[in-house]
Structures are given as structure tokens and as C-alpha cells.
Protein backbone atom coordinates (compact mmCIF):
# COMPACT_ATOMS: atom_id res chain seq x y z
CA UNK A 1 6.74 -9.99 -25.93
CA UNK A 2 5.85 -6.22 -25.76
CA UNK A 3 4.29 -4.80 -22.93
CA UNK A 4 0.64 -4.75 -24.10
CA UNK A 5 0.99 -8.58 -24.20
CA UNK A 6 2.80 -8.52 -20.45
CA UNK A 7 0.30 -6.31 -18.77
CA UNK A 8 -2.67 -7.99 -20.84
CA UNK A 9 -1.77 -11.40 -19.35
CA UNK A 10 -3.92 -12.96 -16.84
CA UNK A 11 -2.34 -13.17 -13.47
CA UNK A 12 -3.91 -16.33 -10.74
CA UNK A 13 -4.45 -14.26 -7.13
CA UNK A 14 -5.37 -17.12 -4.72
CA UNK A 15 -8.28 -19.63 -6.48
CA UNK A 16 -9.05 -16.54 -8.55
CA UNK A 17 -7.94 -15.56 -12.37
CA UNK A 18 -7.13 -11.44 -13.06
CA UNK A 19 -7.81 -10.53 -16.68
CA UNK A 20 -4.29 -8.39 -16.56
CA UNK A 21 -1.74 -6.31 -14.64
CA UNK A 22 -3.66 -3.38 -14.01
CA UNK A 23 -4.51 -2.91 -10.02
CA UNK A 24 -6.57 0.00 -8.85
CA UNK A 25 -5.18 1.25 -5.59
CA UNK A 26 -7.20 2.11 -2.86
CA UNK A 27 -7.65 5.71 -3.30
CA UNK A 28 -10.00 7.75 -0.35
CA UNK A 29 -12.39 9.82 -2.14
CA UNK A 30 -14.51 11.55 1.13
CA UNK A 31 -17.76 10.94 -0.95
CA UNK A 32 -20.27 8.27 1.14
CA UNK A 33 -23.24 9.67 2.40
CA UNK A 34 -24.03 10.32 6.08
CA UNK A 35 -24.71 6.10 7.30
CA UNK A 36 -20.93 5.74 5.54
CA UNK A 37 -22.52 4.20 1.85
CA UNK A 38 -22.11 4.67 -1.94
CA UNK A 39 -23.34 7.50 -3.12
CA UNK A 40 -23.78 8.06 -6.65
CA UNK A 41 -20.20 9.51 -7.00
CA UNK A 42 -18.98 6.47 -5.43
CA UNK A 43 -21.08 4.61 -8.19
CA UNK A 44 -19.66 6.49 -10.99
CA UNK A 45 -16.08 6.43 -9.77
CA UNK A 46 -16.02 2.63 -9.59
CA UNK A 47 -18.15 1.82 -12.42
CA UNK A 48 -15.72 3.54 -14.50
CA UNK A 49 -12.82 1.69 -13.58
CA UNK A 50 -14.55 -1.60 -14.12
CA UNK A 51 -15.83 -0.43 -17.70
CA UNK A 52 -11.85 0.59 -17.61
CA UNK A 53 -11.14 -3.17 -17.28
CA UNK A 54 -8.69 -3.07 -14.30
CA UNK A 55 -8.24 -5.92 -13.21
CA UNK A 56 -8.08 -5.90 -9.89
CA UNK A 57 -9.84 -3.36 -7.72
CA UNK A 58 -8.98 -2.31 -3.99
CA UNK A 59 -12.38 -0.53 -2.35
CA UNK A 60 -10.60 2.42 -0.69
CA UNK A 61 -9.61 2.30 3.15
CA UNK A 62 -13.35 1.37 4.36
CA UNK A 63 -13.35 1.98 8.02
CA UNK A 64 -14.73 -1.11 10.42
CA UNK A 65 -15.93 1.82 13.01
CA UNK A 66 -17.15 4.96 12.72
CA UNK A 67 -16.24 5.92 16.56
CA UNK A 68 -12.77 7.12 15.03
CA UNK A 69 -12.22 8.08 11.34
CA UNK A 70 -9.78 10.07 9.24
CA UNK A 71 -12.45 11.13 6.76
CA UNK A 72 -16.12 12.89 7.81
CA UNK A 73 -17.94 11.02 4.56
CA UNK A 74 -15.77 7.72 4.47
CA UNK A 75 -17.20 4.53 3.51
CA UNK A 76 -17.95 2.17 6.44
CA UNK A 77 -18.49 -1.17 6.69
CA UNK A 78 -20.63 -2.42 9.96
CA UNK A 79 -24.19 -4.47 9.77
CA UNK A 80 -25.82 -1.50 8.33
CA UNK A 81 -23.68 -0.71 5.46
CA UNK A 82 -24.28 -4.48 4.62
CA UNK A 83 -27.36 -4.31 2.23
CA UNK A 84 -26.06 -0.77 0.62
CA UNK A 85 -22.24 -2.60 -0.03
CA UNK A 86 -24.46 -5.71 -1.41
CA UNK A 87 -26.17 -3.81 -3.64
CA UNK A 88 -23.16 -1.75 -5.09
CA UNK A 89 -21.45 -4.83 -5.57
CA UNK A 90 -23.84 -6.68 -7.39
CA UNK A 91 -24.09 -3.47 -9.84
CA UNK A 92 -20.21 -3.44 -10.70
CA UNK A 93 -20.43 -7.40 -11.09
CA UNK A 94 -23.27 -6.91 -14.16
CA UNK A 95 -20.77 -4.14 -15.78
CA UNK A 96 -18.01 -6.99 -15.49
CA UNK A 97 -17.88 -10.14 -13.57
CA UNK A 98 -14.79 -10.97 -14.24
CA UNK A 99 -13.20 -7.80 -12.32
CA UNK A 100 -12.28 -8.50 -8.93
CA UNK A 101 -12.53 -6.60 -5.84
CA UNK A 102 -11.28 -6.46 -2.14
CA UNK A 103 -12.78 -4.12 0.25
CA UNK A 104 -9.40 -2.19 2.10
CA UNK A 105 -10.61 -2.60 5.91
CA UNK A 106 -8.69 0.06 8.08
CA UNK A 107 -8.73 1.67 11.39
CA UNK A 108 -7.56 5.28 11.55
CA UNK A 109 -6.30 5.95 14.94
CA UNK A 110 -3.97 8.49 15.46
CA UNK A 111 -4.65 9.94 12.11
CA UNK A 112 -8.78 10.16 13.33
CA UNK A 113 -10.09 13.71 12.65
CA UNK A 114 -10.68 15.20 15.93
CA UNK A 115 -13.12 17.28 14.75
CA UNK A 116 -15.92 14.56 14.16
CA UNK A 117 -14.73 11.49 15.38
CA UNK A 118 -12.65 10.50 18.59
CA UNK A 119 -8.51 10.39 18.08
CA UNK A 120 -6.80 7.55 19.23
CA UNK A 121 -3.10 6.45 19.82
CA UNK A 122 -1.41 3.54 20.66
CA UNK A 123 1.74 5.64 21.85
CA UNK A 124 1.39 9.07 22.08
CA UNK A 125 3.52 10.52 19.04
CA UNK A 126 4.94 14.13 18.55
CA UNK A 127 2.24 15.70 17.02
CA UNK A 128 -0.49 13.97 16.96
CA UNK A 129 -1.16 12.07 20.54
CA UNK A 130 -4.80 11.10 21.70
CA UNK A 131 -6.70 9.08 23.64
CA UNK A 132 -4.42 6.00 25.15
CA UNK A 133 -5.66 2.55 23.71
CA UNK A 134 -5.97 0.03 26.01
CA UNK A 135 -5.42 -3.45 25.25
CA UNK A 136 -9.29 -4.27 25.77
CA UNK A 137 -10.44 -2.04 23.58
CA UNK A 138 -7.55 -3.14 20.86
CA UNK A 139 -9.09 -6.67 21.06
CA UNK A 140 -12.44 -5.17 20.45
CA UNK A 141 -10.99 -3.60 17.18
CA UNK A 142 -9.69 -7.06 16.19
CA UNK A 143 -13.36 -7.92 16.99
CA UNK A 144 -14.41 -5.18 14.28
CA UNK A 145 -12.27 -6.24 11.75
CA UNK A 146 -13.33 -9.93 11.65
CA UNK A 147 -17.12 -8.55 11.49
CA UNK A 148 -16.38 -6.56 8.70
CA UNK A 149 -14.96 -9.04 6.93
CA UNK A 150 -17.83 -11.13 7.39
CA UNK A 151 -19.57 -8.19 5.79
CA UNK A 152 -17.58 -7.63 2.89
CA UNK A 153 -17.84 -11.54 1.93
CA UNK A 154 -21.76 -11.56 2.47
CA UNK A 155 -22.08 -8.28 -0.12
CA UNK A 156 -20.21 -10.03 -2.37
CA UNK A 157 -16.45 -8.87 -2.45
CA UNK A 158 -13.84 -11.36 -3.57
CA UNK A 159 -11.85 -10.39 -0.70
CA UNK A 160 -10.37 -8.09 2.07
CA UNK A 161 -7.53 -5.56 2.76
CA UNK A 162 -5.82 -5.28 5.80
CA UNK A 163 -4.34 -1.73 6.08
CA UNK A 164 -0.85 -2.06 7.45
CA UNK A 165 0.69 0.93 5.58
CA UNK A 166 0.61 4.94 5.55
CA UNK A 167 0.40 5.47 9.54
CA UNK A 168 -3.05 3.99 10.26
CA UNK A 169 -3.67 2.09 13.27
CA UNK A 170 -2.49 -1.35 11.70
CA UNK A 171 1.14 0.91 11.05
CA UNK A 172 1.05 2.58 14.56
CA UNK A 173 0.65 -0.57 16.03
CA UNK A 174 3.66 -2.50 14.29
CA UNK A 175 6.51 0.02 14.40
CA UNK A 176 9.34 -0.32 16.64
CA UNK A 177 8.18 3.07 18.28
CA UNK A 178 5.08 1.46 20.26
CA UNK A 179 7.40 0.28 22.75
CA UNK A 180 5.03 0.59 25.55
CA UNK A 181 4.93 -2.12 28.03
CA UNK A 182 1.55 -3.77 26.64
CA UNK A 183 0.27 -6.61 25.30
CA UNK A 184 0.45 -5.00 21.57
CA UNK A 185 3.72 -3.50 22.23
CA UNK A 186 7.70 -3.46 22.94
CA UNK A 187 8.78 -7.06 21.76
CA UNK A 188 8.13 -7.67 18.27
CA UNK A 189 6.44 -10.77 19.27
CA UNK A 190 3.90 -8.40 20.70
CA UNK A 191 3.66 -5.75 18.19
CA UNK A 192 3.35 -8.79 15.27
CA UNK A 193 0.58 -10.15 17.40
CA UNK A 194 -2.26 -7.68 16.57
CA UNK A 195 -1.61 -8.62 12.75
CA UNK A 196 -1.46 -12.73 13.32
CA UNK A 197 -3.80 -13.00 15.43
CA UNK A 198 -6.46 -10.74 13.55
CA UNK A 199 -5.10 -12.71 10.49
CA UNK A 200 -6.18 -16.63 11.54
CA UNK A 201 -9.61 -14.65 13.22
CA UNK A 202 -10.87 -13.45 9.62
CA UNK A 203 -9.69 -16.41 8.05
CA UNK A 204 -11.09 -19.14 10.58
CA UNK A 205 -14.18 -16.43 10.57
CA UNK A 206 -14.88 -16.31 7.18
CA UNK A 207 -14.04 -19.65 6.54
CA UNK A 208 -14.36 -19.87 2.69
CA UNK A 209 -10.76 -20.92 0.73
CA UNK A 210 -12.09 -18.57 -2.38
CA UNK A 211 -11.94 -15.52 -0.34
CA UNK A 212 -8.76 -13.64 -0.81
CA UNK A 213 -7.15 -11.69 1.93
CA UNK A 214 -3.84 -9.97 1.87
CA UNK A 215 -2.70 -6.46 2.88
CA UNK A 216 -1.07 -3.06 1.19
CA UNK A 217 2.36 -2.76 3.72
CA UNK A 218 4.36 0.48 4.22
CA UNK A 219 7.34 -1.62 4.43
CA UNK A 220 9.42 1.35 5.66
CA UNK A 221 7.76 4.53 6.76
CA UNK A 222 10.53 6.73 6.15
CA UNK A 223 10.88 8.45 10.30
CA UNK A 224 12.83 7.49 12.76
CA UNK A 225 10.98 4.74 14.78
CA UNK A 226 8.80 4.31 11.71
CA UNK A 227 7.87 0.70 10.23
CA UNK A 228 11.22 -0.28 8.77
CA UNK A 229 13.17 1.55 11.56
CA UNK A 230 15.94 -0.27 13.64
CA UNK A 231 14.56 0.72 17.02
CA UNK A 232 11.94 3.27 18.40
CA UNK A 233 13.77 5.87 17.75
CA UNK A 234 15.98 4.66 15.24
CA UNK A 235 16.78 6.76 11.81
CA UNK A 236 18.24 3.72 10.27
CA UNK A 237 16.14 1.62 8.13
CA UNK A 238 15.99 -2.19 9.25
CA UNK A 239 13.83 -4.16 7.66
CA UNK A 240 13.64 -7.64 9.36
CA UNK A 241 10.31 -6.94 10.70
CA UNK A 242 8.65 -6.16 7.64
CA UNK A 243 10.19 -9.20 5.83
CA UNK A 244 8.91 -11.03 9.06
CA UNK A 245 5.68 -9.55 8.70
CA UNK A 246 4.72 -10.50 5.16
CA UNK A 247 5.85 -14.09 5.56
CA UNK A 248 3.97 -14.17 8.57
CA UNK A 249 0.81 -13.07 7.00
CA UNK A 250 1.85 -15.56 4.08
CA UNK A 251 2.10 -18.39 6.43
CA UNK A 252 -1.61 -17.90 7.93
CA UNK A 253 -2.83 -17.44 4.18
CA UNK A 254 -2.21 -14.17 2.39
CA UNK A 255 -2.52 -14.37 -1.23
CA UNK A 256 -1.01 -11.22 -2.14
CA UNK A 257 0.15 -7.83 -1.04
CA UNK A 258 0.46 -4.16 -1.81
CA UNK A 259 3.65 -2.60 -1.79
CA UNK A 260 4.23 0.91 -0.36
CA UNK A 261 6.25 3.21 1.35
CA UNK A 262 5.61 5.82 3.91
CA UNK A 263 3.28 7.82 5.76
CA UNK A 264 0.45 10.58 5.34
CA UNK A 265 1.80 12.89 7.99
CA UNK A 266 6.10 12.70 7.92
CA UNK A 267 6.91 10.92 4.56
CA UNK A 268 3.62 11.51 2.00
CA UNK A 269 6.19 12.38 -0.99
CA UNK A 270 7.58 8.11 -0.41
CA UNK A 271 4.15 7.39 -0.76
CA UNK A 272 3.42 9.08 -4.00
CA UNK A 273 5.81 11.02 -5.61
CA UNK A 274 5.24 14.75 -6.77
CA UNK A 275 6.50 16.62 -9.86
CA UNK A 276 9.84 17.82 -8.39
CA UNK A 277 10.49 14.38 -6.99
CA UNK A 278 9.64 11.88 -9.67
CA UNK A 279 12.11 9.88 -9.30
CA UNK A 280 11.33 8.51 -6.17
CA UNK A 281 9.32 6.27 -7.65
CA UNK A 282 12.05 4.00 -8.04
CA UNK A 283 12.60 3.27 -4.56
CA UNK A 284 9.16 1.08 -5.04
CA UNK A 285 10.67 -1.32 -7.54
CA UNK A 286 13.68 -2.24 -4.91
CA UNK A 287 10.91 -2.98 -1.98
CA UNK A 288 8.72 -4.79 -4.66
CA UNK A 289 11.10 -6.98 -5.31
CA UNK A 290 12.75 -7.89 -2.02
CA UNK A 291 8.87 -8.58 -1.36
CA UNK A 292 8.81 -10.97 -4.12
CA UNK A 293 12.25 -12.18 -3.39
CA UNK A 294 10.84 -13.00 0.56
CA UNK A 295 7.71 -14.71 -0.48
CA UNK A 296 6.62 -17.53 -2.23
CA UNK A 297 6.17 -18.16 -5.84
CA UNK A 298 2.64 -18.01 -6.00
CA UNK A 299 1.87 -14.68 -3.82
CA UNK A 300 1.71 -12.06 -5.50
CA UNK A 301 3.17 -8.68 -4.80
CA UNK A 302 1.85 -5.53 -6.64
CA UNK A 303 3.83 -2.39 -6.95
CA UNK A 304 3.07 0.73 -6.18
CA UNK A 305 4.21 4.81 -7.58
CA UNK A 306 3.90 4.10 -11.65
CA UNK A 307 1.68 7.59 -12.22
CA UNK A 308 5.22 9.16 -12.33
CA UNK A 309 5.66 7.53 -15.51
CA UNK A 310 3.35 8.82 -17.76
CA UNK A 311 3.34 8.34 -21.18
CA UNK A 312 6.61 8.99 -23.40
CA UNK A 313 6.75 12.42 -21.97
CA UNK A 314 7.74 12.54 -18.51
CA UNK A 315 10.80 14.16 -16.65
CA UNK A 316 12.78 10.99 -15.66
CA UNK A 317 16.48 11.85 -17.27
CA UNK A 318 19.14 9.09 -18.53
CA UNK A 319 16.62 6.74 -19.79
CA UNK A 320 14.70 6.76 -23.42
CA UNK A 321 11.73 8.05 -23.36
CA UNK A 322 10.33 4.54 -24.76
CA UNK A 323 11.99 2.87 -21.66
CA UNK A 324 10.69 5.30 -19.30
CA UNK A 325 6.72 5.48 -19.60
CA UNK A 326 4.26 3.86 -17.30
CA UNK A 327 3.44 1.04 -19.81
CA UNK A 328 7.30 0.47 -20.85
CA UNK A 329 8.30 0.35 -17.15
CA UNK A 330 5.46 -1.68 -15.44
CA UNK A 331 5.67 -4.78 -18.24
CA UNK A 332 9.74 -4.51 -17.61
CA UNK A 333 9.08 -4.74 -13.65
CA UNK A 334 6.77 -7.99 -14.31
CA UNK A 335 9.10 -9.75 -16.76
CA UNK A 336 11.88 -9.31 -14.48
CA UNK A 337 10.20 -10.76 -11.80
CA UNK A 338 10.43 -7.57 -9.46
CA UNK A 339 6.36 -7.39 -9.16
CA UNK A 340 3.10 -9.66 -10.30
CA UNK A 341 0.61 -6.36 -11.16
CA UNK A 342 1.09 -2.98 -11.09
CA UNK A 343 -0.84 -0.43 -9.17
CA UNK A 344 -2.44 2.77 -10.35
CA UNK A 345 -3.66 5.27 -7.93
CA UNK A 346 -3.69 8.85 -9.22
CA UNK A 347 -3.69 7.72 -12.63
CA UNK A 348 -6.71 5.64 -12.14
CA UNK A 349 -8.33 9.40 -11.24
CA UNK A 350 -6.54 11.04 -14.57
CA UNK A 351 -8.12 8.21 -16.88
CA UNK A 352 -9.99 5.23 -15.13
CA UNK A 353 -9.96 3.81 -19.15
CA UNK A 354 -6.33 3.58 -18.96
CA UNK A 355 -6.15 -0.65 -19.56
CA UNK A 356 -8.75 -0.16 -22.10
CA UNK A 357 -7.43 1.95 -24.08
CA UNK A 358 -4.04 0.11 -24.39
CA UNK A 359 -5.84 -3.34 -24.85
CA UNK A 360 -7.64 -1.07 -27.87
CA UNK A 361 -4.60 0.49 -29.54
CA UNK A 362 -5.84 4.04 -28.29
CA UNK A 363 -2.87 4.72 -26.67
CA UNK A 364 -2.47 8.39 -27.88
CA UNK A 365 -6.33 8.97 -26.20
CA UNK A 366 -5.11 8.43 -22.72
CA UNK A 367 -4.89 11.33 -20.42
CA UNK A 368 -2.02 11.07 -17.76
CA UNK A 369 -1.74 12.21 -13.82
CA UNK A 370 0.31 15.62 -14.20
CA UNK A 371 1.15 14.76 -10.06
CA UNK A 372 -0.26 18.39 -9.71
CA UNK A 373 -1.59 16.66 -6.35
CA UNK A 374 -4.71 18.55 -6.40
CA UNK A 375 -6.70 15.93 -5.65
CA UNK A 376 -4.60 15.51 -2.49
CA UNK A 377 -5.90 19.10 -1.40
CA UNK A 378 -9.56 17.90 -1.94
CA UNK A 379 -9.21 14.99 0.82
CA UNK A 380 -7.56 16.61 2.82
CA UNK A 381 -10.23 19.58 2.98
CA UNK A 382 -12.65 16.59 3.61
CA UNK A 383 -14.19 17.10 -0.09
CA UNK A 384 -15.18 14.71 -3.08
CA UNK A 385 -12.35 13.67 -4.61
CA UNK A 386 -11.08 12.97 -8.00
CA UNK A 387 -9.15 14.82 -10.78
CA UNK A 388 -8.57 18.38 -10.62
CA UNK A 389 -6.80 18.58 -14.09
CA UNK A 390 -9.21 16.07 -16.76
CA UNK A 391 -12.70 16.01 -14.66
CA UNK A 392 -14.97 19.25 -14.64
CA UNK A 393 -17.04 18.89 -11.99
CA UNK A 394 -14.07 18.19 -9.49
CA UNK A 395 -12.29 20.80 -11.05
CA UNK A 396 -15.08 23.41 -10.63
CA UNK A 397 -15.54 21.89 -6.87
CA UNK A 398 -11.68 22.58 -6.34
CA UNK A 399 -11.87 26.17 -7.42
CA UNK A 400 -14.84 26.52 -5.59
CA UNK A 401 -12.93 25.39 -2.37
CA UNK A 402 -9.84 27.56 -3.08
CA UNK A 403 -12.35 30.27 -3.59
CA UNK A 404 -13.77 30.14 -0.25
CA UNK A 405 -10.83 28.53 1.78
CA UNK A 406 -7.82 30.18 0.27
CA UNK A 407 -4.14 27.93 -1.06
CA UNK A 408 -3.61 25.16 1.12
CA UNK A 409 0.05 25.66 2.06
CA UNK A 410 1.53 22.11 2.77
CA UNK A 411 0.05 18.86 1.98
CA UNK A 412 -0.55 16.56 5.04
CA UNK A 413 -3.42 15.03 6.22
């Protein structure tokens, strides 16, 4: 079988049938309007990926508050985004109802912009601190989340999200280092508890067996006292409690899950590799498949980091170049049983036509992420983002920026 046929195969998620492999990550793109809903770059940006024919589609890290946000114009998901998320969703449904799509429900905490929106922490952490969270107001967040997902079913999503990876609150609250003496922390009976118990809420809340929920997992966060970590302050990588973790959210009914590494602040380059460092990439395929090899049969795990292998050209050494690209590599990962679907975040920006235009033969049309991580350096200026290198009007909006702003010197958010 080559790997047109592999990645062209349907895939069952839950009650639900995927046309393919192809998984759009959730990928913040600072473009809602003021209330937190689609605009008409949001429209265009996710229209394009379901003319694209991904199969699966992840609605970027939609925030369940807007009291404390990472982005200034992030999409939001509270009783008055309900009729705007409806409305969008009904619209990418008539361009292909067979696409599916989960809404990514997150809480920002200690990565919440100061600027416009109140920082909070679970544990004050070099760096970042702010505002103590007590354990009242953690179980009002819990609250949040099982509204939202009452949202997102009502407008139509197949699904939900959870956000337990890249140093949001669902992260903070997990890792060893929130050792505080608190009902969310210290034991990790009590730091496991935020994600059970907000687990069996939404799905005793939204009580429907169709709707999908699962979550994208930094499975080791790459700091010491980081997700992963042996102990709070640990620079040894121990990952019991993220094994524990996924079959937890397994056993109260997770259907799938996100692979992923790291965190936007201390580890970004785990998280997506960059042009010096491509072959970190790898490191995704060994924690996609001890995620496969902890769960059951049926769940399925998608993997994460395959921009890095482009087409035939790319700058991974020791390995043919018809071994090495993105298509090559992904169907290899699935028929090895290392990963169910494969996940495409930057590259979804370079060419959101990318499963198209392999299910067409047009190949030698599709243009790949060069990792020039320019469209990094748009979110984190709090700007509309998409690709820099194949899309004018982000490109002109980029040079713009750099225009006015001067080079962005180091890429954290």
C-alpha cells in the first residue's frame, strides 16, 4: 500500500468516520473580533482547510473566559459567542459535512497577557507569577469549561478539546511543580483531579454518546518540574503521570488525543521544530507511540511535528529523500502502528489544500512550511496570523509590523 492509500483511509474517532489521516492542529491565529467571534479571516482560514479536505479539524485554543487570555482577539466561547459559533459552523458543514471538528477549550493562566486581561497562577513560577488561584475560583473554571462545552455541542461541533499541553492552565495545574498544599495540588491524586473531575462533568453535562471529547497532552514539557518531570523540581523526565493521565481520561471516555511536547515559554523548539533543529521532530514519533502503546485499541492518538518533513527536499540527513518527506513519513508512522492521524499545524498555514492535492495527484503543486517561524512573530505581536512566506496579505501585514516594531529578537510568547 503506498502512502496516498494509508493517509487516504478512513479512520473511526468515537461513533464518528474521518475521511483520512490528515488532522488540522489547533493553530491561534489572534483574528476574532472584539465579543471573541469569527471574523471573516477566521471564515476564510477554516473554509479553506475544509475545501482542503482535512479530515479532522481542531478549532484553535478557544478560551471559556475572557477575564484571563493569552491573546487580545482570541476566539471565545461563553453564551454570547453561541449564535456567532452556530452560524460559522453550519457554513463549514455546507462546504463539507463530512469534515469533523472539535472546538480546543483552554484556559490561559499564567501565560494571560497582562496587558488586557488579568494573569493568573496556580504556583507562582520564575518568570511569570500572578494572581494566586484559589481553589474556589478553580472550581468555577471547571464550571466554565462544562458551559462551554455545552456551547460548542449546541453550535454544532462534533466535539471538544481539553487543553492539557504547552503551559496553559490545564499544564500548570498537572505538573509535579504545583506542589502547593491545595486541593489541586502536591499529591498527584490532587493535581489529576482538576482533569477527572472536569472530565465526567462535560461528559455527564453534555450527555450525548456522539460527542467526542479528548485532549492535545504535552506529555513532557521539557523543564525541570515540567509535565513529565520526576518531582517539582526535577530535570529528569518521568513519565508515569502522563501515562496515568491519558488512561485516566480514557477510562471516563476520551476518544482520542493529541500528542505534543513542550511549552510556549521554556521549550517552544519541542513543540515545533525550527530550521536548525529539524530533527527534533522525531522525538514525537517515540511519545506517539508509547501513547498508543498505553491506550486502547480503539483511541486514537494523532501525532504531532510532520511540517519538518516537507516534501522530498528537506534537511533530515541519513535517510532517502523518498523516506524522509511528510507524506513518506506520516503513512510509515500509521502502518507501524506508532500513530492513528497525523497532525499538520504550520503546514496547514503553508497550503491548507495539502490532502487535496495528494488525493488529486498534484503533488508537485503543494507549497511546504519553510519553518521560517514567521507566523510565530505575528501571534506573538498579537496580530492576524497565517503564512508569512505563500500568503500576501499576511506577508504585507508582517512587513508592515517589522516596519513599525523593529526584529523581534527571541520567540516566546
Amino acid at each position: 500500500m503506498d502512502y496516498k492509500e494509508i493517509l487516504w483511509s478512513p479512520v473511526r474517532i468515537g461513533n464518528h468516520e474521518c475521511i483520512n489521516r490528515f488532522f488540522a492542529q489547533p493553530m491561534e491565529c489572534v483574528d476574532s473580533d472584539t465579543e471573541g467571534n469569527p471574523t471573516e479571516r477566521t471564515y476564510r482560514r477554516y473554509e479553506n482547510l475544509y475545501k482542503g479536505n482535512f479530515g479532522f479539524v481542531d478549532l484553535e485554543a478557544i478560551t471559556v473566559t475572557n477575564e484571563s487570555r493569552a491573546r487580545k482577539t482570541q476566539l471565545e466561547i461563553m453564551p454570547r459567542n453561541e449564535k456567532p459559533l452556530a452560524k460559522f459552523i453550519k457554513h463549514l458543514k455546507s462546504i463539507h459535512p463530512k469534515v469533523k471538528i472539535v472546538f480546543q477549550l483552554t484556559h490561559s493562566g499564567e501565560i494571560s497577557e497582562p496587558e488586557f486581561s488579568r494573569r493568573v497562577t496556580v504556583k507562582p513560577i520564575y518568570g511569570k507569577g500572578g494572581d494566586l488561584l484559589t481553589e474556589e475560583e478553580v472550581d468555577h473554571i471547571i464550571d466554565q469549561f462544562v458551559l462551554s462545552s455545552k456551547i460548542a455541542q449546541a453550535a454544532g461541533a462534533d466535539g471538544i478539546d481539553l487543553k492539557f499541553c504547552h503551559g496553559y492552565l490545564g499544564s500548570q495545574i498537572l505538573r509535579p511543580y504545583n506542589d502547593r498544599k491545595w486541593k489541586y495540588g502536591g499529591a498527584w491524586e490532587n493535581r489529576s483531579r482538576f482533569a477527572y473531575d472536569l472530565m465526567e462533568r462535560i461528559r455527564k453535562g453534555v450527555n450525548d454518546k456522539n460527542f467526542l471529547i479528548g485532549s492535545k497532552v504535552s506529555v513532557w514539557e521539557g523543564f525541570p518540574g515540567g509535565c513529565g518531570s520526576a518531582g517539582p523540581d526535577s530535570p529528569l523526565m518521568d513519565l508515569t503521570e502522563s501515562i496515568d493521565l491519558l488512561k485516566g481520561l480514557e477510562a471516563r471516555g476520551a476518544s482520542y488525543f493529541v500528542e505534543s511536547l513542550g511549552n510556549v515559554h521554556a521549550s517552544m523548539n519541542y513543540m515545533e521544530a525550527v530550521q536548525d533543529e529539524p530533527y527534533l521532530a522525531y522525538l514525537h514519533f517515540y511519545f506517539a507511540n508509547m501513547m498508543k502503546q498505553a491506550l486502547k485499541p480503539e483511541t486514537v492518538v494523532i501525532g504531532s511535528s510532520f511540517s519538518p518533513f516537507r516534501g522530498k527536499k528537506n534537511k533530515l540527513l541519513f535517510i532517502a529523500p523518498g523516506k524522509s518527506s511528510l507524506f513518506a513519513m506520516g503513512a510509515r508512522c500509521i502502518s507501524d502502528g506508532m500513530m492513528d492521524m497525523i497532525g499538520l499545524g504550520r503546514q496547514s498555514f503553508a497550503d491548507p489544500f495539502t490532502p487535496l492535492k495528494l488525493k488529486e495527484g498534484r503533488e508537485e503543486e503543494i507549497k511546504y512550511c519553510t519553518q521560517c517561524m514567521n507566523c510565530e512573530e505575528l501571534m506573538i505581536r498579537q496580530q492576524p496570523v497565517g503564512c508569512v512566506a505563500f500568503n500576501k496579505s499576511y506577508a504585507e501585514l508582517f512587513k508592515e509590523i517589522r516596519k513599525t516594531m523593529g526584529k523581534l529578537t527571541e520567540l516566546h510568547t
